[in-house]
C-alpha atoms as a PDB file:
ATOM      1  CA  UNK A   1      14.781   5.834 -35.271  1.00  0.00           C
ATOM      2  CA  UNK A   2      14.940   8.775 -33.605  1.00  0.00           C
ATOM      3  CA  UNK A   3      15.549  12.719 -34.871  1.00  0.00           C
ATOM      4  CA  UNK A   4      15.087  14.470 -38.850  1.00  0.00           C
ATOM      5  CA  UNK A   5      16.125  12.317 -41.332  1.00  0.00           C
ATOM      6  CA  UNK A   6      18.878  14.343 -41.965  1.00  0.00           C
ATOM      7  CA  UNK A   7      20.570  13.434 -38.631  1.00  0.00           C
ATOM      8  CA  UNK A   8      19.905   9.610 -39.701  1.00  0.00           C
ATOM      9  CA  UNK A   9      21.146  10.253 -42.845  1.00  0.00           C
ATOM     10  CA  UNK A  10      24.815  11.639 -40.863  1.00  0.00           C
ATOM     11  CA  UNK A  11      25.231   7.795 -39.675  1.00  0.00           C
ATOM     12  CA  UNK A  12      25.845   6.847 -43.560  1.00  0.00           C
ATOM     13  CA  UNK A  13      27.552   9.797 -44.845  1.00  0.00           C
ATOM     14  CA  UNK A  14      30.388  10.410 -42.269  1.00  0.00           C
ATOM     15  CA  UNK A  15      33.546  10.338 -43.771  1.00  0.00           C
ATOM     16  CA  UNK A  16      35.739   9.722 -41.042  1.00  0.00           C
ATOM     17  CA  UNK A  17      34.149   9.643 -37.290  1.00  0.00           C
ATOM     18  CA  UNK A  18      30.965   9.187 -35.141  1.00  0.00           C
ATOM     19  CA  UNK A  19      31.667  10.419 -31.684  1.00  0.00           C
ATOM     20  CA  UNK A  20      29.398  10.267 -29.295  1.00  0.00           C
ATOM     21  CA  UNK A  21      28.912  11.801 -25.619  1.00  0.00           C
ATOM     22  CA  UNK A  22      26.847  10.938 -22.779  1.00  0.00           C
ATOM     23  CA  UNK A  23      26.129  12.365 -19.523  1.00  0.00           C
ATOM     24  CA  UNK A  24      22.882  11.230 -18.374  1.00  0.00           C
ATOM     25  CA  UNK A  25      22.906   8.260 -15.693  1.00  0.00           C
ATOM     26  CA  UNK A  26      19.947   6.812 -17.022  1.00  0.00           C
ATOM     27  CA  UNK A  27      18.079   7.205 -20.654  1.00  0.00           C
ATOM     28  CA  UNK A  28      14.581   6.006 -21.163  1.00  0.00           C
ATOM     29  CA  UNK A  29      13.263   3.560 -23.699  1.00  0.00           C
ATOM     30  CA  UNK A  30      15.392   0.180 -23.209  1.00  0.00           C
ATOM     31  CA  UNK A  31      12.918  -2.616 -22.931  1.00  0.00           C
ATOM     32  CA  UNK A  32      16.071  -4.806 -22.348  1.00  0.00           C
ATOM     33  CA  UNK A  33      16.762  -2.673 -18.976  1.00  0.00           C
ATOM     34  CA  UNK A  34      13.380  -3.598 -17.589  1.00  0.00           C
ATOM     35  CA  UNK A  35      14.523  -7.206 -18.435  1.00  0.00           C
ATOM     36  CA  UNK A  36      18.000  -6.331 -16.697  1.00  0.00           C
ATOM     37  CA  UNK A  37      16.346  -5.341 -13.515  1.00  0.00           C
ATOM     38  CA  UNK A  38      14.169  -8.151 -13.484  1.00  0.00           C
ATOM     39  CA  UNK A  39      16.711 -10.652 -13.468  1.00  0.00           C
ATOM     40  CA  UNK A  40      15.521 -11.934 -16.960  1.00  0.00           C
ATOM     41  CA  UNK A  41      17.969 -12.970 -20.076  1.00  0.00           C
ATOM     42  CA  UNK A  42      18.917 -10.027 -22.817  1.00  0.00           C
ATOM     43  CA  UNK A  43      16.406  -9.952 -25.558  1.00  0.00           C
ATOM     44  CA  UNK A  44      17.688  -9.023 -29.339  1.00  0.00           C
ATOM     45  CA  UNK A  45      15.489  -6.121 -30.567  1.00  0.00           C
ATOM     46  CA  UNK A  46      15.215  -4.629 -33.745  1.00  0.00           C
ATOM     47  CA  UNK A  47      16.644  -1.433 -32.595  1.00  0.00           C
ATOM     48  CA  UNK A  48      19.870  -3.134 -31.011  1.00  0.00           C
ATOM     49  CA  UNK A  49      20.459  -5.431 -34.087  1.00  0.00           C
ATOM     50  CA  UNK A  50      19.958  -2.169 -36.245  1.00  0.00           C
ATOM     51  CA  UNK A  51      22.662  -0.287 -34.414  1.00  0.00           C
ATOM     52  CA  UNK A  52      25.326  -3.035 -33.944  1.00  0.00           C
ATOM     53  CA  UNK A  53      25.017  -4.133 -37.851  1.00  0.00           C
ATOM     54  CA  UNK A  54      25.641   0.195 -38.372  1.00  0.00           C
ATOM     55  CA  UNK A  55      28.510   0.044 -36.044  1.00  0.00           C
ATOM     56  CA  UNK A  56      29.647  -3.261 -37.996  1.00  0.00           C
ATOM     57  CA  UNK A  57      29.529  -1.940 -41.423  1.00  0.00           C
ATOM     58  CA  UNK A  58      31.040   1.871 -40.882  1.00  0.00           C
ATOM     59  CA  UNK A  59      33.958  -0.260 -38.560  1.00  0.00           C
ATOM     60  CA  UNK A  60      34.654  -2.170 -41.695  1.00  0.00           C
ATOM     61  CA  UNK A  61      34.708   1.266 -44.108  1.00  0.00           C
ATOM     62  CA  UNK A  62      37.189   2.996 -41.561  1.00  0.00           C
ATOM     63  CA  UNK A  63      34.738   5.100 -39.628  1.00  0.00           C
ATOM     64  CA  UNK A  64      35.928   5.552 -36.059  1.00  0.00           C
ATOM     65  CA  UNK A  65      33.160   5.089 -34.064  1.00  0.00           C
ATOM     66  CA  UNK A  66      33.693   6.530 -30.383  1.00  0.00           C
ATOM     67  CA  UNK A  67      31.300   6.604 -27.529  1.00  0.00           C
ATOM     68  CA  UNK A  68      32.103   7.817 -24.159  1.00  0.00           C
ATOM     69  CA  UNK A  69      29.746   7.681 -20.960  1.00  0.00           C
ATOM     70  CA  UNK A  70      30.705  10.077 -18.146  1.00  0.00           C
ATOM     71  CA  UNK A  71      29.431   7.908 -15.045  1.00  0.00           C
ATOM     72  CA  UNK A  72      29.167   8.794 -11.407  1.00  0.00           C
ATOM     73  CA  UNK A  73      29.673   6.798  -8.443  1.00  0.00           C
ATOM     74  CA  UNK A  74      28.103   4.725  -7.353  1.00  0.00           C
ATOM     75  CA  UNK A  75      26.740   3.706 -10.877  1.00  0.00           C
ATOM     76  CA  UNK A  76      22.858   3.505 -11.204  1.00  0.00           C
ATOM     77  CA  UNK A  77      21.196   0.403 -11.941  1.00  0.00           C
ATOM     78  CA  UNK A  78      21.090   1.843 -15.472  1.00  0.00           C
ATOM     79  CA  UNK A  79      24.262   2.650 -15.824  1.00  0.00           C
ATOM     80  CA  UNK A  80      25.484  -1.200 -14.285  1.00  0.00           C
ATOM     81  CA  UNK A  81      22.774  -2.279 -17.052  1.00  0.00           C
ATOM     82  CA  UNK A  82      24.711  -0.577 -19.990  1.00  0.00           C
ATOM     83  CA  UNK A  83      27.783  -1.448 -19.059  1.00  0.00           C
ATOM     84  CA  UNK A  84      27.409  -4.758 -18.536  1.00  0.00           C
ATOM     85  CA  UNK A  85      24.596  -5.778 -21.351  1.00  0.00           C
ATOM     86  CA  UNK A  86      24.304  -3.126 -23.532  1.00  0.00           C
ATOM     87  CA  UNK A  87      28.189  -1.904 -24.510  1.00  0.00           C
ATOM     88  CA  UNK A  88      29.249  -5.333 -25.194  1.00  0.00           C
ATOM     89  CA  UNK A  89      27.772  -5.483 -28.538  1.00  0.00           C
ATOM     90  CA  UNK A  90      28.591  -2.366 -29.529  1.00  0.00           C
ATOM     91  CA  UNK A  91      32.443  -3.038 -28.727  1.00  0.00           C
ATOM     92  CA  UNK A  92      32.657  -6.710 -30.734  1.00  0.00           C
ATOM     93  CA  UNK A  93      30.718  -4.713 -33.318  1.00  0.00           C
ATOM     94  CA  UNK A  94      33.455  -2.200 -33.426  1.00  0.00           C
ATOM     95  CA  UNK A  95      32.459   0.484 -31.275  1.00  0.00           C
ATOM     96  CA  UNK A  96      35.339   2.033 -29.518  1.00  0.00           C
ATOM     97  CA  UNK A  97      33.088   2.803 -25.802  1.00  0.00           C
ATOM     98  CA  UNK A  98      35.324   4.476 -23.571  1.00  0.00           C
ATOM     99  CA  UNK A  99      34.034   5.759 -19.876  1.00  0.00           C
ATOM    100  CA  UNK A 100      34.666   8.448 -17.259  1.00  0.00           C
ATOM    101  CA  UNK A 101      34.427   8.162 -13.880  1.00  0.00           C
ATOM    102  CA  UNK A 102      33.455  11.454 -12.214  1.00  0.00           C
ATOM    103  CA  UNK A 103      32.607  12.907  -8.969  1.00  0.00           C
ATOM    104  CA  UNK A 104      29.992  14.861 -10.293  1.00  0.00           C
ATOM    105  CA  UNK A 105      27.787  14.643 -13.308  1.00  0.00           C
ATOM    106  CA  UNK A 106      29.455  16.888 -16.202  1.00  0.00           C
ATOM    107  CA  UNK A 107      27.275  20.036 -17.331  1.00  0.00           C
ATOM    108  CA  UNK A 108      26.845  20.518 -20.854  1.00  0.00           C
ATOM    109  CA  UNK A 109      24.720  18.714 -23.922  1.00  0.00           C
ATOM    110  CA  UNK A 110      25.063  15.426 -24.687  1.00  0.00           C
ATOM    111  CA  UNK A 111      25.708  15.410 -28.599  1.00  0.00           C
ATOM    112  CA  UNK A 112      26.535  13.376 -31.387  1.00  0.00           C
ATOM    113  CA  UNK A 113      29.911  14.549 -33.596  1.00  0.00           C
ATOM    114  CA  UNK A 114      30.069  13.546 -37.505  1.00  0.00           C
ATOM    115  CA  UNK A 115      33.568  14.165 -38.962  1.00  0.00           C
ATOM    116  CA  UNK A 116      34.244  16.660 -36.230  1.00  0.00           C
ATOM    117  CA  UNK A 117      32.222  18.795 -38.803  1.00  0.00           C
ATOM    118  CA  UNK A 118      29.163  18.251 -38.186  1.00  0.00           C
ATOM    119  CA  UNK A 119      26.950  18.559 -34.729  1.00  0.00           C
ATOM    120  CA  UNK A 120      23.531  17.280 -33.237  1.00  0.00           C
ATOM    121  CA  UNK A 121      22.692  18.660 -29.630  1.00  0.00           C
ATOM    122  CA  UNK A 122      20.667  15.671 -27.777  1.00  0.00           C
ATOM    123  CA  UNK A 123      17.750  17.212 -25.572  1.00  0.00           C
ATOM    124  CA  UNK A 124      16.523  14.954 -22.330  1.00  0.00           C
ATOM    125  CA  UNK A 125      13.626  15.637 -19.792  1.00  0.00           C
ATOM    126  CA  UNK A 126      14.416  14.839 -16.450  1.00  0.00           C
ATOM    127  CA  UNK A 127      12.996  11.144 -16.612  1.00  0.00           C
ATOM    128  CA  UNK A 128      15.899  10.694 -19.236  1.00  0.00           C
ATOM    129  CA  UNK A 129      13.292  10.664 -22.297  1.00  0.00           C
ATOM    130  CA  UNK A 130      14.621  12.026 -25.883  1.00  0.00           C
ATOM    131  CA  UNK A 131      12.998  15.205 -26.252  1.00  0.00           C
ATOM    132  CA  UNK A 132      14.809  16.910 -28.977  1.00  0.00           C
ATOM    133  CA  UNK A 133      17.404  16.455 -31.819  1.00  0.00           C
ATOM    134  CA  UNK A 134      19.107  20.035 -32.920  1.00  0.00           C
ATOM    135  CA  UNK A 135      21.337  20.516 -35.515  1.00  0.00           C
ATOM    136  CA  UNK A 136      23.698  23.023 -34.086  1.00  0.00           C
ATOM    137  CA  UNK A 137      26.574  22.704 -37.240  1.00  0.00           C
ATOM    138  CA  UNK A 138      25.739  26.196 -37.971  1.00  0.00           C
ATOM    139  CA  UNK A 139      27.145  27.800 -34.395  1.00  0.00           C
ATOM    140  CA  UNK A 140      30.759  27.532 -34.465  1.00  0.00           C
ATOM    141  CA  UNK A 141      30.825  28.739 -31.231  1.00  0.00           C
ATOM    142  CA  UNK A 142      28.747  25.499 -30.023  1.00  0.00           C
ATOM    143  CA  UNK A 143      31.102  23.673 -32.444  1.00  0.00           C
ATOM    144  CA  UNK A 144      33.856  24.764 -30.812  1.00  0.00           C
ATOM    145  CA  UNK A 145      32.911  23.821 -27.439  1.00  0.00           C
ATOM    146  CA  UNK A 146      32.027  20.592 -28.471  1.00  0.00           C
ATOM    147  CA  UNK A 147      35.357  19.643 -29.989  1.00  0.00           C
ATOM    148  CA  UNK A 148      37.427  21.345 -26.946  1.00  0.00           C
ATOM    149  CA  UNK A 149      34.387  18.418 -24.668  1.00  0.00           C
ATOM    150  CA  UNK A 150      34.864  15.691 -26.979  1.00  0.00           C
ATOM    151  CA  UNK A 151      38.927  16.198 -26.932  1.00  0.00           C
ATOM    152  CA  UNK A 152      38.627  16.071 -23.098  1.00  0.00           C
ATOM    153  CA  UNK A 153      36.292  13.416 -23.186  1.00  0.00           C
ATOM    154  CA  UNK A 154      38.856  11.101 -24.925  1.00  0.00           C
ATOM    155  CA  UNK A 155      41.567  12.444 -22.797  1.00  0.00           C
ATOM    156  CA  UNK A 156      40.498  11.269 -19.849  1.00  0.00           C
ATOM    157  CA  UNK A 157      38.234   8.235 -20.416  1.00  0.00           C
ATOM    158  CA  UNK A 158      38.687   4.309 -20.088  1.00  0.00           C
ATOM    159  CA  UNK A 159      38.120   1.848 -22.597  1.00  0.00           C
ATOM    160  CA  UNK A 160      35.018   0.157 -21.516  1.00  0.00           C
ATOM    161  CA  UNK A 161      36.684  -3.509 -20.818  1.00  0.00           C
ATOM    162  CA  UNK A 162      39.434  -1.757 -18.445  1.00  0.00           C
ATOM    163  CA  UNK A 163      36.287  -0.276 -16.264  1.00  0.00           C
ATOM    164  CA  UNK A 164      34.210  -3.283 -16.280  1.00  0.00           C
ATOM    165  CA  UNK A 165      36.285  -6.072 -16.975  1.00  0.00           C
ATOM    166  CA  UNK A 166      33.467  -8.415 -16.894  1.00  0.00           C
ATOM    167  CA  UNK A 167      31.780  -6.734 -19.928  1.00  0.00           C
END
């Protein structure tokens, strides 16, 4: 689990949406990507199982759950490794992942959106590792931006199965 528990607590509690956005080409801390690399079979993990039954239930109460992935080209081994391994699950589970394919990596936080209301601000070193969770619901200005971001993010994105049809 990762952040306060009041970000944790966001997962159960949104209404309506969970939007998520992602810029990074690779994020620490998937043993299953190690496994990927290797040539070895997926492995379930507690974390994984955790996340798809969360996706699973708030699908079945009418939470929107959106997640898109702004990718370069050519992908990274990571990015090849989620889209292929670890997206699949999420989408059966109910998990609408949508991706962007961009020239350039896009500037700006990643972030996590409940009910359009409410916003967490995702910090990352430079090896991809978690380093911070910020509420940032107080700054509409940050608000803002991240609903103008998450608007374009949908706007232009794929759903995951028309980018990697193999997924």
């Amino acid at each position: 689990m990762i952040g306060t528990p009041a970000f944790q607590e966001a997962f159960e509690t949104a209404q309506h949406s969970i939007f998520r956005l992602e810029t990074l080409q690779y994020y620490a801390g998937d043993p299953n990507f190690d496994r990927f690399e290797a040539g070895e079979a997926w492995q379930d993990t507690d974390s994984k199982r955790h996340w798809v039954d969360l996706v699973r239930r708030r699908a079945g109460q009418s939470v929107v759950m959106q997640r898109v992935h702004v990718v370069t080209e050519p992908w990274t081994d990571y990015v090849r490794f989620e889209l292929t391994w670890s997206y699949p699950p999420n989408v059966e589970a109910g998990e609408d992942v949508r991706i962007i394919t961009a020239a350039a990596p896009w500037t700006g936080p990643d972030f996590w959106m409940f009910d359009d209301q409410q916003l967490w601000l995702m910090s990352y070193d430079p090896a991809g590792v978690l380093t911070g969770v910020e509420d940032a619901t107080a700054s509409s200005t940050t608000l803002r931006a991240c609903l103008t971001r998450k608007a374009q993010a949908l706007a232009v994105s794929a759903p995951l199965r028309a980018v990697c049809p193999a997924s």
